[in-house]
C-alpha atoms as a PDB file:
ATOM      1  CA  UNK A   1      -7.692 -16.014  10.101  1.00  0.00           C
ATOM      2  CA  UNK A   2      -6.195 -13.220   8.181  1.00  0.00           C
ATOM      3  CA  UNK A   3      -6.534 -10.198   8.305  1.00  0.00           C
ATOM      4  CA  UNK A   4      -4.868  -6.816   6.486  1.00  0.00           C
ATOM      5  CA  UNK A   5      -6.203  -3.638   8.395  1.00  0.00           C
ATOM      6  CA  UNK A   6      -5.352  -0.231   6.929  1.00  0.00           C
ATOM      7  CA  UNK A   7      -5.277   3.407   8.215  1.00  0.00           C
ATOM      8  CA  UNK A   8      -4.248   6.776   8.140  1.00  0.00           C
ATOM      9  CA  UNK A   9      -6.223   7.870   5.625  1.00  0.00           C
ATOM     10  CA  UNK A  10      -8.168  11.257   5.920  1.00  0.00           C
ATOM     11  CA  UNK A  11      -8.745  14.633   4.073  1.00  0.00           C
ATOM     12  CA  UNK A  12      -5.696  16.785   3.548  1.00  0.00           C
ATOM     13  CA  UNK A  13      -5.388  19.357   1.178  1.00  0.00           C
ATOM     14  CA  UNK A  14      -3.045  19.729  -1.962  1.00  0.00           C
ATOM     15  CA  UNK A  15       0.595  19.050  -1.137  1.00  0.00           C
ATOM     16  CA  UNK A  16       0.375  17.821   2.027  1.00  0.00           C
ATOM     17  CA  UNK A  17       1.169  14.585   3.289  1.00  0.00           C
ATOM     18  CA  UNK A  18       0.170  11.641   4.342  1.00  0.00           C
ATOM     19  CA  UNK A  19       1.384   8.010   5.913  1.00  0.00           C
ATOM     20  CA  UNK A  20      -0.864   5.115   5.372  1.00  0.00           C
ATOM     21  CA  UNK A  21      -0.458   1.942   7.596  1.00  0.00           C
ATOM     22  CA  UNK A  22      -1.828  -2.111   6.846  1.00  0.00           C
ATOM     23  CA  UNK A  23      -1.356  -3.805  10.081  1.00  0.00           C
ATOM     24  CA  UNK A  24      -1.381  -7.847   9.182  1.00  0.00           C
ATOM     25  CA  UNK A  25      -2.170 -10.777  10.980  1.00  0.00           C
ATOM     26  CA  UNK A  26      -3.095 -14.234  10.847  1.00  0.00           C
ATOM     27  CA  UNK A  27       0.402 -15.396   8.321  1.00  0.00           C
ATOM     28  CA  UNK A  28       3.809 -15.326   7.776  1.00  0.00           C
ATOM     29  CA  UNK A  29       4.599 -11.672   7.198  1.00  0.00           C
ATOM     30  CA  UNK A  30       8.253 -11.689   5.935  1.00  0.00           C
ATOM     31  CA  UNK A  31       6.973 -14.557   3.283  1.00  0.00           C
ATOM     32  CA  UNK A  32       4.717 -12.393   1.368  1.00  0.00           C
ATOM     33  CA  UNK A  33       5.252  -9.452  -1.007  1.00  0.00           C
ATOM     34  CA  UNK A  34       3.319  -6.636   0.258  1.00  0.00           C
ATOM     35  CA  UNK A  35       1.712  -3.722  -2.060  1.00  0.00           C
ATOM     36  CA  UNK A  36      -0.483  -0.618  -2.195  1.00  0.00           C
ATOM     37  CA  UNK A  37      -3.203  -0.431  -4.385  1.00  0.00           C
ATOM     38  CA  UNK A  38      -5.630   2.093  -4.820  1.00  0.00           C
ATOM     39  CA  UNK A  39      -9.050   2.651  -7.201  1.00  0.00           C
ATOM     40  CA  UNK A  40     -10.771   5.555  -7.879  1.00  0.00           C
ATOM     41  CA  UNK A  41     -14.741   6.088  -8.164  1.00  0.00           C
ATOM     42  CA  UNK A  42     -14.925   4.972 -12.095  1.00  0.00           C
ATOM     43  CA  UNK A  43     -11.687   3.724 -12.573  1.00  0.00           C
ATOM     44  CA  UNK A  44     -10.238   0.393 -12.617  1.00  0.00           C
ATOM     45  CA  UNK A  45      -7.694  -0.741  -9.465  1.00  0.00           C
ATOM     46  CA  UNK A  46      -4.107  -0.129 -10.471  1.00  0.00           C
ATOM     47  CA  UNK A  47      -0.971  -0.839  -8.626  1.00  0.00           C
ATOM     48  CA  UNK A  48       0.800   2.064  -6.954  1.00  0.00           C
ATOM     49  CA  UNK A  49       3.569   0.346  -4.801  1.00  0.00           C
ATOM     50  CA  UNK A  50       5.097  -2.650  -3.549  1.00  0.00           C
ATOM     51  CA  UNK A  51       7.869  -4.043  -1.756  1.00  0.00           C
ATOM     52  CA  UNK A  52       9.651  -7.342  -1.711  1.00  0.00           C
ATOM     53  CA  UNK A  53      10.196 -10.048   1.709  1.00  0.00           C
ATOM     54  CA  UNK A  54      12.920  -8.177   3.334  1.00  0.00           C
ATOM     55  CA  UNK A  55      12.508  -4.819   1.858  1.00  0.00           C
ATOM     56  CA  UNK A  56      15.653  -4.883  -0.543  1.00  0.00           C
ATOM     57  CA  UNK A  57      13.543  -4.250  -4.118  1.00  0.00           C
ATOM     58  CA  UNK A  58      10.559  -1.538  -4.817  1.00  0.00           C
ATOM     59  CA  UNK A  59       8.488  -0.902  -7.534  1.00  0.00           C
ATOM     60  CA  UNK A  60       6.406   2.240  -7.761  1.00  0.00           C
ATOM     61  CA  UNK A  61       3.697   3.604 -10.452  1.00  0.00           C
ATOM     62  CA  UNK A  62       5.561   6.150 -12.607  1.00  0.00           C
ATOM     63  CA  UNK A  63       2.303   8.568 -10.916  1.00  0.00           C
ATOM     64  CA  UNK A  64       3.477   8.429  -7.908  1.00  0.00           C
ATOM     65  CA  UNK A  65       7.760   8.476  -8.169  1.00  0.00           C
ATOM     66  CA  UNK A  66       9.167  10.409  -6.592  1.00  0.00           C
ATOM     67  CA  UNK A  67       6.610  11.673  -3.838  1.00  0.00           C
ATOM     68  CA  UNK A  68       5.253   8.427  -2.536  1.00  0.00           C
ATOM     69  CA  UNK A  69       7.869   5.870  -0.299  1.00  0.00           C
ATOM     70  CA  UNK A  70       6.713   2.428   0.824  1.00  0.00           C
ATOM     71  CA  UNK A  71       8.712   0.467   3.644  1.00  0.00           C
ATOM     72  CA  UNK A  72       7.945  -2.481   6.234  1.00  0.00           C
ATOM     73  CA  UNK A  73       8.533  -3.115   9.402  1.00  0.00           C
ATOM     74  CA  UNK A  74       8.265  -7.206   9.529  1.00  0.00           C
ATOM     75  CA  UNK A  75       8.976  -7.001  13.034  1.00  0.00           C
ATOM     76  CA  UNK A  76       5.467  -5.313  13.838  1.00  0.00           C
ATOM     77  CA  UNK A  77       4.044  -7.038  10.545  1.00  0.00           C
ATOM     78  CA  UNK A  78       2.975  -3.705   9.328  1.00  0.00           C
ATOM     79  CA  UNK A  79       3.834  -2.271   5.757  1.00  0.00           C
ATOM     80  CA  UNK A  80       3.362   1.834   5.088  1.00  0.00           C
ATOM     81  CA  UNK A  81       2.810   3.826   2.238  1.00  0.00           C
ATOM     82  CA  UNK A  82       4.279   7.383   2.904  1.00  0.00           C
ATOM     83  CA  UNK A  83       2.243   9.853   0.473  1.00  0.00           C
ATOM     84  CA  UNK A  84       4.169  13.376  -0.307  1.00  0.00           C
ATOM     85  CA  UNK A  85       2.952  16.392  -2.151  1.00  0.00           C
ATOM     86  CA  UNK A  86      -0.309  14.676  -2.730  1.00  0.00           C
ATOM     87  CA  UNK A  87      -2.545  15.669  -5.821  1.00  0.00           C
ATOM     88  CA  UNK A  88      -5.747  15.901  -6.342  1.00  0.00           C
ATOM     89  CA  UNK A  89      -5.597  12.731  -8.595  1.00  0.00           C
ATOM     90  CA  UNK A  90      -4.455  10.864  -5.552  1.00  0.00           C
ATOM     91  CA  UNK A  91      -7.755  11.015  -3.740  1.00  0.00           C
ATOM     92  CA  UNK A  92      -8.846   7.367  -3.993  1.00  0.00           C
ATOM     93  CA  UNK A  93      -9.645   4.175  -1.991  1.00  0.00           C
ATOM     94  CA  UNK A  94      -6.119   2.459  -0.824  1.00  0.00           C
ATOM     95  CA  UNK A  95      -5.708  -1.137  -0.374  1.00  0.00           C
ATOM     96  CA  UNK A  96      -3.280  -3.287   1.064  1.00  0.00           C
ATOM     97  CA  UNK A  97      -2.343  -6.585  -0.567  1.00  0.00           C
ATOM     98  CA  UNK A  98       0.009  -9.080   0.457  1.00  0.00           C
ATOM     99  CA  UNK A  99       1.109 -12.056  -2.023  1.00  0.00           C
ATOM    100  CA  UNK A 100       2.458 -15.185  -0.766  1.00  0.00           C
ATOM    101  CA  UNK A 101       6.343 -15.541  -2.753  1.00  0.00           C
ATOM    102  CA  UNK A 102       7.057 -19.368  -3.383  1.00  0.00           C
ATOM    103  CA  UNK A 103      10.169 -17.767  -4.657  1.00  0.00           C
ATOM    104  CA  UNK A 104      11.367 -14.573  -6.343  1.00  0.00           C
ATOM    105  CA  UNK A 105       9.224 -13.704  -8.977  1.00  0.00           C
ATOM    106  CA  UNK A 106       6.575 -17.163  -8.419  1.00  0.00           C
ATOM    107  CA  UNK A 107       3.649 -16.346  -5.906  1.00  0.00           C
ATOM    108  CA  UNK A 108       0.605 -18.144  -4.760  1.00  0.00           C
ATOM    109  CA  UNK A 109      -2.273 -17.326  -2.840  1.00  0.00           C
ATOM    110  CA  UNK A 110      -3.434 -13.246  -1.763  1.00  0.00           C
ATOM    111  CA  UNK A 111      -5.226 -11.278   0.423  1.00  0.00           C
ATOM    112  CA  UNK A 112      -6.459  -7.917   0.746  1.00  0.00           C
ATOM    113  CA  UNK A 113      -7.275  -5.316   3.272  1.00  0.00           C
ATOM    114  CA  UNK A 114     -11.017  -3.334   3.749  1.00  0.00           C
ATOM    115  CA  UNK A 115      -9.421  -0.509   2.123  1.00  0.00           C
ATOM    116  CA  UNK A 116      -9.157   3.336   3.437  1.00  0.00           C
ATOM    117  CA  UNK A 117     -10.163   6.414   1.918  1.00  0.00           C
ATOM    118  CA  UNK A 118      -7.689   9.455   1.009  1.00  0.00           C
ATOM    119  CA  UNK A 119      -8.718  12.799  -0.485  1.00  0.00           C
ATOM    120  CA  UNK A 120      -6.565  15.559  -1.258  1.00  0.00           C
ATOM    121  CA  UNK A 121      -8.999  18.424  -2.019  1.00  0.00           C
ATOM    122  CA  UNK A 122      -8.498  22.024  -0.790  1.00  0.00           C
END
């Protein structure tokens, strides 16, 4: 069974900083591309970050450049979403995703995690 468990999300207040965590389970970690999504209350899902097998490519939202740094650990099968000088228009529900690769740039089957909330508010 799989399973993609997020946290470390919380209140914090305008420019200050926060690391988000997805813990998987249940699959082949280094085999799937792993990415942070987030949605807002009335807004659609967008991507803000991911990061390829082994950690060698990322690919942020031009929103977040800059402040926000994703990385993995696929020893501990956990990927992280550091969030810097956080905005107002960051507060949001994050979600983890992780998509299988069959091969660079060809995936298959995803999953998702329960999501966890952030807002920056002062």
């Amino acid at each position: 069974q799989v399973q993609l468990v997020e946290s470390g999300g919380g209140l914090v207040q305008p420019g200050g900083s926060l690391t988000l965590s997805c813990s998987a389970s249940g699959l082949t970690f280094s085999r799937y591309l792993m990415s942070w999504y987030r949605q807002a209350p009335g807004k659609e899902r967008e991507l803000v970050a991911r990061i390829t097998r082994a950690g060698g490519s990322t690919n942020y939202a031009d929103s977040v450049k800059g402040r926000f740094t994703i990385s993995r650990d696929n020893a501990k099968n956990t990927v992280y979403l550091r969030m810097n000088s956080l905005k107002p228009e960051d507060t949001a529900e994050y979600y983890c995703n992780a998509k299988f690769t069959v091969r660079d740039g060809v995936y298959g089957h995803d999953y998702w995690g329960q999501g966890t909330q952030v807002a920056v508010s002062s």
